[in-house]
C-alpha atoms as a PDB file:
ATOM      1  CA  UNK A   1     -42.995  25.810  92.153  1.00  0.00           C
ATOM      2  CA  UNK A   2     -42.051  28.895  89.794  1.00  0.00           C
ATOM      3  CA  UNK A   3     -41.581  26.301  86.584  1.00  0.00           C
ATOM      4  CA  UNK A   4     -45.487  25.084  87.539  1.00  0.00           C
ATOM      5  CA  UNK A   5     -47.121  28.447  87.437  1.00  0.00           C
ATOM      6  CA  UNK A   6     -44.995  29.482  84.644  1.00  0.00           C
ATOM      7  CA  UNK A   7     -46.495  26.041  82.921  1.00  0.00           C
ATOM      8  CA  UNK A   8     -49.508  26.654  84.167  1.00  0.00           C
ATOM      9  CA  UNK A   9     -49.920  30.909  82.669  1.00  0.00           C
ATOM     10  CA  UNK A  10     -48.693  29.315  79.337  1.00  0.00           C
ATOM     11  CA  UNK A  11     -51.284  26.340  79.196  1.00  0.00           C
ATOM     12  CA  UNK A  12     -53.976  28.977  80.022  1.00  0.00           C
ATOM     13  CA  UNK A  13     -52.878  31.249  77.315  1.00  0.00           C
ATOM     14  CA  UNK A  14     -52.461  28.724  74.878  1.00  0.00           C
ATOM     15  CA  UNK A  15     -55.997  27.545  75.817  1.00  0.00           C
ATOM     16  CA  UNK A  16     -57.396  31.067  75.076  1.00  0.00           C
ATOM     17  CA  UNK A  17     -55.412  31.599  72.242  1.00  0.00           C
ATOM     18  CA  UNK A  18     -56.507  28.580  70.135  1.00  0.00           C
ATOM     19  CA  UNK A  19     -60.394  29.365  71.243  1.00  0.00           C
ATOM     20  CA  UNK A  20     -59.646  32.193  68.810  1.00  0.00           C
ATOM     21  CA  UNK A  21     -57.725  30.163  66.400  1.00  0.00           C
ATOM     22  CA  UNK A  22     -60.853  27.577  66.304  1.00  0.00           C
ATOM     23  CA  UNK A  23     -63.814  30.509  66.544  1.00  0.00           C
ATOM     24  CA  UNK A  24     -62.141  32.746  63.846  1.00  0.00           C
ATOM     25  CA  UNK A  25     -63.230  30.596  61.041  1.00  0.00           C
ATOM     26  CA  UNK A  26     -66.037  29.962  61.900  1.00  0.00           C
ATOM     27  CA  UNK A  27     -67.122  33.620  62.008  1.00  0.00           C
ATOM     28  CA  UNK A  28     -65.532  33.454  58.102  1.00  0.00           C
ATOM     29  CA  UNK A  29     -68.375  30.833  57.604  1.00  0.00           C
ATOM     30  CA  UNK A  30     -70.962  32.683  58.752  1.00  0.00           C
ATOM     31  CA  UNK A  31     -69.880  36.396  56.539  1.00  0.00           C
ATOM     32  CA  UNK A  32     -69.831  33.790  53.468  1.00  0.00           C
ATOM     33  CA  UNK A  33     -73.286  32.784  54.319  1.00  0.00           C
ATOM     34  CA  UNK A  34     -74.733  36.206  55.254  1.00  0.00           C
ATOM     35  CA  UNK A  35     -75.483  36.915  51.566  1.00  0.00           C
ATOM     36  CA  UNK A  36     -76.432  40.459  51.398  1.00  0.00           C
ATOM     37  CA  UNK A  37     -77.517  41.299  55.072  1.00  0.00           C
ATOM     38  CA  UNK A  38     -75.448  44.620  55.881  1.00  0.00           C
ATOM     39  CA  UNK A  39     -76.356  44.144  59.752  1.00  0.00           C
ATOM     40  CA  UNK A  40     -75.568  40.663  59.701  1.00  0.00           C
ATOM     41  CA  UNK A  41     -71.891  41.291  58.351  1.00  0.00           C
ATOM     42  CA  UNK A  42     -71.496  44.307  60.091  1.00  0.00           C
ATOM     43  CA  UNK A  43     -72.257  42.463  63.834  1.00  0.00           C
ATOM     44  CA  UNK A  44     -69.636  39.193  62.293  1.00  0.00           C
ATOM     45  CA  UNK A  45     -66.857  41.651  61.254  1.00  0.00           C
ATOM     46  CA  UNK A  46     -66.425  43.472  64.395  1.00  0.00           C
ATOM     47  CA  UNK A  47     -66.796  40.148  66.339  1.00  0.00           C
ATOM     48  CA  UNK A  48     -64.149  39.541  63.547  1.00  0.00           C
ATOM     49  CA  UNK A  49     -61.947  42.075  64.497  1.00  0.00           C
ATOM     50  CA  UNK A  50     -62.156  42.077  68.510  1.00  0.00           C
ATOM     51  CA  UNK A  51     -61.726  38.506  68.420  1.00  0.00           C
ATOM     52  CA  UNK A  52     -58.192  38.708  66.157  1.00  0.00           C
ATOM     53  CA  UNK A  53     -57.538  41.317  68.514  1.00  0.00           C
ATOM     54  CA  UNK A  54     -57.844  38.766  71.487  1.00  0.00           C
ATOM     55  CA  UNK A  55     -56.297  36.447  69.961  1.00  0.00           C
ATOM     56  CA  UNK A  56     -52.873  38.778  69.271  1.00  0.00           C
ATOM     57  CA  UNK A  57     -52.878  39.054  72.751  1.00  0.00           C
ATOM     58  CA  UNK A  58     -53.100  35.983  73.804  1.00  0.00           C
ATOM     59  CA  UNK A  59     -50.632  34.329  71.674  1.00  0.00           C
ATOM     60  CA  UNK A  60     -47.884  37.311  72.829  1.00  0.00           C
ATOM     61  CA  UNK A  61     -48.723  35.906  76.805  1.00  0.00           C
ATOM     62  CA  UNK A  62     -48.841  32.392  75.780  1.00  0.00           C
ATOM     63  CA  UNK A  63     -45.654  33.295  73.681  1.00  0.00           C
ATOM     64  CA  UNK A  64     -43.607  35.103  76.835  1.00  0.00           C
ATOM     65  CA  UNK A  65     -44.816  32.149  78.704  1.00  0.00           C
ATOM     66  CA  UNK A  66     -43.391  29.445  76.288  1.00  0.00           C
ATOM     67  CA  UNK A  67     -40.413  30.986  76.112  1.00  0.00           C
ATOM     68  CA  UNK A  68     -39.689  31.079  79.701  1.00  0.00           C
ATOM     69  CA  UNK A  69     -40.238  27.482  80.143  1.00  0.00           C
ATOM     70  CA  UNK A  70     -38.134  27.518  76.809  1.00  0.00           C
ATOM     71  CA  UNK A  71     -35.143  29.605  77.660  1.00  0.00           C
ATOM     72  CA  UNK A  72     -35.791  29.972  81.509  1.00  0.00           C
ATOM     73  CA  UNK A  73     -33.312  28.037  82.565  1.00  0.00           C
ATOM     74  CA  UNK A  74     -30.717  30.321  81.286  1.00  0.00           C
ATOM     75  CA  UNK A  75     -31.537  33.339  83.245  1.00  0.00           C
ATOM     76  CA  UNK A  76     -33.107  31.833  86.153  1.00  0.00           C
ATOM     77  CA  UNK A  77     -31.014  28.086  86.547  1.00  0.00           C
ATOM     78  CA  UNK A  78     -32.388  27.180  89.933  1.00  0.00           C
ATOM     79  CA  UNK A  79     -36.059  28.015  89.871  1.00  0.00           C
ATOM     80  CA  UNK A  80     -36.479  26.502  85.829  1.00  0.00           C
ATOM     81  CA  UNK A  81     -35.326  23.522  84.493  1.00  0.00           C
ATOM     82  CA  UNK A  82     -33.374  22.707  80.874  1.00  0.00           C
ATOM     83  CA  UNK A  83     -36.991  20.516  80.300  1.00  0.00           C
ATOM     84  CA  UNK A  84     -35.739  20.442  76.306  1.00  0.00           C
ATOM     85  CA  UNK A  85     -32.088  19.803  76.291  1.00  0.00           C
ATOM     86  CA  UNK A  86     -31.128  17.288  73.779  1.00  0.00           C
ATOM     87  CA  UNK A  87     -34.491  16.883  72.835  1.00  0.00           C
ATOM     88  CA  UNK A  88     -36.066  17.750  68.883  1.00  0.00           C
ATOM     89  CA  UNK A  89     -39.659  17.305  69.561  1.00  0.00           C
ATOM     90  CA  UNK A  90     -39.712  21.067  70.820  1.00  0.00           C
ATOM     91  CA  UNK A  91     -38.525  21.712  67.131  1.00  0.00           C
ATOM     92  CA  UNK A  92     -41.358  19.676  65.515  1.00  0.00           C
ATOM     93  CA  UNK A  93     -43.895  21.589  68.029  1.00  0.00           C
ATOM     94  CA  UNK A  94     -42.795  25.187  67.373  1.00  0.00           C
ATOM     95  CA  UNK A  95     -43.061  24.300  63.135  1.00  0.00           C
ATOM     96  CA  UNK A  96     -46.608  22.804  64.026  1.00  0.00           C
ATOM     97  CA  UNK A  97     -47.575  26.380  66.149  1.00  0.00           C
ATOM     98  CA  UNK A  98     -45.853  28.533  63.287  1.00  0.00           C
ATOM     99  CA  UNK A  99     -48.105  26.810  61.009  1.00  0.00           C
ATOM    100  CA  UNK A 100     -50.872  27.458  63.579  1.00  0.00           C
ATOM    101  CA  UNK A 101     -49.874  31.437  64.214  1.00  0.00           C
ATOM    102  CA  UNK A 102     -49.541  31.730  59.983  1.00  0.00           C
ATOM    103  CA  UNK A 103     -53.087  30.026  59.853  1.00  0.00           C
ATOM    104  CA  UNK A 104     -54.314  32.492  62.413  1.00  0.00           C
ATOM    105  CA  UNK A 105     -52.824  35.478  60.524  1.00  0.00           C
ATOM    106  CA  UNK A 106     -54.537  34.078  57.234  1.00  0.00           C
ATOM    107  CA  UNK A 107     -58.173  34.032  59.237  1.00  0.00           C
ATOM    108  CA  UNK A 108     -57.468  37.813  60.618  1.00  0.00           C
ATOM    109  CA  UNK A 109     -56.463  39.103  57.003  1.00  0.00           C
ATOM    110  CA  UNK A 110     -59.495  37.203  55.480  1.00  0.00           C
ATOM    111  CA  UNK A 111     -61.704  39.071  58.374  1.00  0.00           C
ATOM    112  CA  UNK A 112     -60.058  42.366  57.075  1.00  0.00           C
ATOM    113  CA  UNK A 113     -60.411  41.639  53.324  1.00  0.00           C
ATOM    114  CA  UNK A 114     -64.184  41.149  53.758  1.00  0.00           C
ATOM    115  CA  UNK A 115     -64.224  44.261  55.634  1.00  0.00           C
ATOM    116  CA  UNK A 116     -62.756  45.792  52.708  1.00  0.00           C
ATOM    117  CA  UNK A 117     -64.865  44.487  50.505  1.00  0.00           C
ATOM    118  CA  UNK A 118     -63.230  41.880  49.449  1.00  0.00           C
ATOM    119  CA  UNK A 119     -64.333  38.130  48.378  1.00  0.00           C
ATOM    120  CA  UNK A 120     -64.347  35.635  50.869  1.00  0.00           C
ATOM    121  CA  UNK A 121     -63.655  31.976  49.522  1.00  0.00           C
ATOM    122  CA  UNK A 122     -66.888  29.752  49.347  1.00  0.00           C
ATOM    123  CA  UNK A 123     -68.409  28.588  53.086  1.00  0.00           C
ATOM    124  CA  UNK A 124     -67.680  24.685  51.823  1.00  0.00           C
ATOM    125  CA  UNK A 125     -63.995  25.562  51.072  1.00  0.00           C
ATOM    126  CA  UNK A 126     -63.923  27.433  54.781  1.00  0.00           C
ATOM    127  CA  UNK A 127     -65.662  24.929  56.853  1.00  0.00           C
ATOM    128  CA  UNK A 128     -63.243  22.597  55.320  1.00  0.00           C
ATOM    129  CA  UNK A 129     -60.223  24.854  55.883  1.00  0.00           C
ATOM    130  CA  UNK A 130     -61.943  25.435  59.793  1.00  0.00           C
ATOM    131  CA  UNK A 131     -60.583  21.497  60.393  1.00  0.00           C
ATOM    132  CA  UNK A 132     -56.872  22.341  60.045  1.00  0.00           C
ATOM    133  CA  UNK A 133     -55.896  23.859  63.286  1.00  0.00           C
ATOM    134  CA  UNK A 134     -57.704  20.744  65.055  1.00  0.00           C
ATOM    135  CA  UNK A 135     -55.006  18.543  63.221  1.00  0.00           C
ATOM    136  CA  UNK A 136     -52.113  20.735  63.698  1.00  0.00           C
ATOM    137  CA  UNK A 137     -52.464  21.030  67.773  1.00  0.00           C
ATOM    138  CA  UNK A 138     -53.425  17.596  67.828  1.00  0.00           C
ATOM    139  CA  UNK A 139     -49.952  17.005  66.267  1.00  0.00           C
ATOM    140  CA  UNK A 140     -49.054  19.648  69.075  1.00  0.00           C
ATOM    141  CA  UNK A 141     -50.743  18.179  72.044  1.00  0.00           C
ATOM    142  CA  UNK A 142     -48.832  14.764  70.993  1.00  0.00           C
ATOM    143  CA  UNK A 143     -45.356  15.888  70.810  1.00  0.00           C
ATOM    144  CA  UNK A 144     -45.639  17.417  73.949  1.00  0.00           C
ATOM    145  CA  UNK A 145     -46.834  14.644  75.838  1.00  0.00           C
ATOM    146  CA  UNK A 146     -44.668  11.589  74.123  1.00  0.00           C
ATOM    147  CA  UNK A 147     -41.562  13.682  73.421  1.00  0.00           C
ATOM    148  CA  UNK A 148     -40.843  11.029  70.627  1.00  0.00           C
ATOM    149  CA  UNK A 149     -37.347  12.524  69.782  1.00  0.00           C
END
């Protein structure tokens, strides 16, 4: 019963996490295509900001939570199982959601440059950029569920 609500807190956080991951880019889209509206990019970057901020948060719960069902077993052998031993797929998944945290990173540091004053890259190259973290938990969602190796 412990291992499914430990499953279940990570799942959640994971879910809320990656709402960030998918949303932040799009809010990138949007500052490239305000032009010169001060209001406009004032209102996107500090949805910017409060939604990286959500996002770090999430990802450290979702993060604790993974790495119980993880590493649980070693501190707490009868309540968690070893659900990895032997296994590689859980290697394969944790490159695909480094990718995915570096990605996130990259969004949160683009929201800051633009606060700055920097350049954003064009709204074409963004939207196309937005499509990546679909692919890489896709890749995510699969390993977990078909444990291929």
């Amino acid at each position: 019963m412990v291992y499914l609500w430990v499953k279940s807190f990570h799942v959640l956080f994971v879910i809320a996490w990656m709402a960030t991951v998918f949303y932040l880019p799009r809010i990138l889209v949007n500052l490239a295509e305000a032009g010169d509206e001060p209001a406009v990019k004032a209102r996107l970057l500090l949805m910017g900001r409060r939604l990286y901020k959500f996002g770090h948060n999430m990802f450290g719960l979702a993060f604790l939570f993974g790495l119980m069902l993880w590493q649980g077993w070693r501190l707490f052998p009868s309540r968690l199982p070893d659900v990895t031993a032997g296994m590689h797929w859980i290697d394969a998944k944790l490159t695909l959601v480094a990718l995915l945290l570096a990605y996130f990173v990259w969004a949160g540091r683009m929201i800051k440059r633009c606060g700055n004053g920097g350049a954003l890259p064009s709204a074409r190259a963004l939207r196309w950029l937005n499509e990546l973290p679909v692919l890489l938990l896709l890749g995510v969602i699969f390993l977990v569920l078909a444990r291929p190796f």
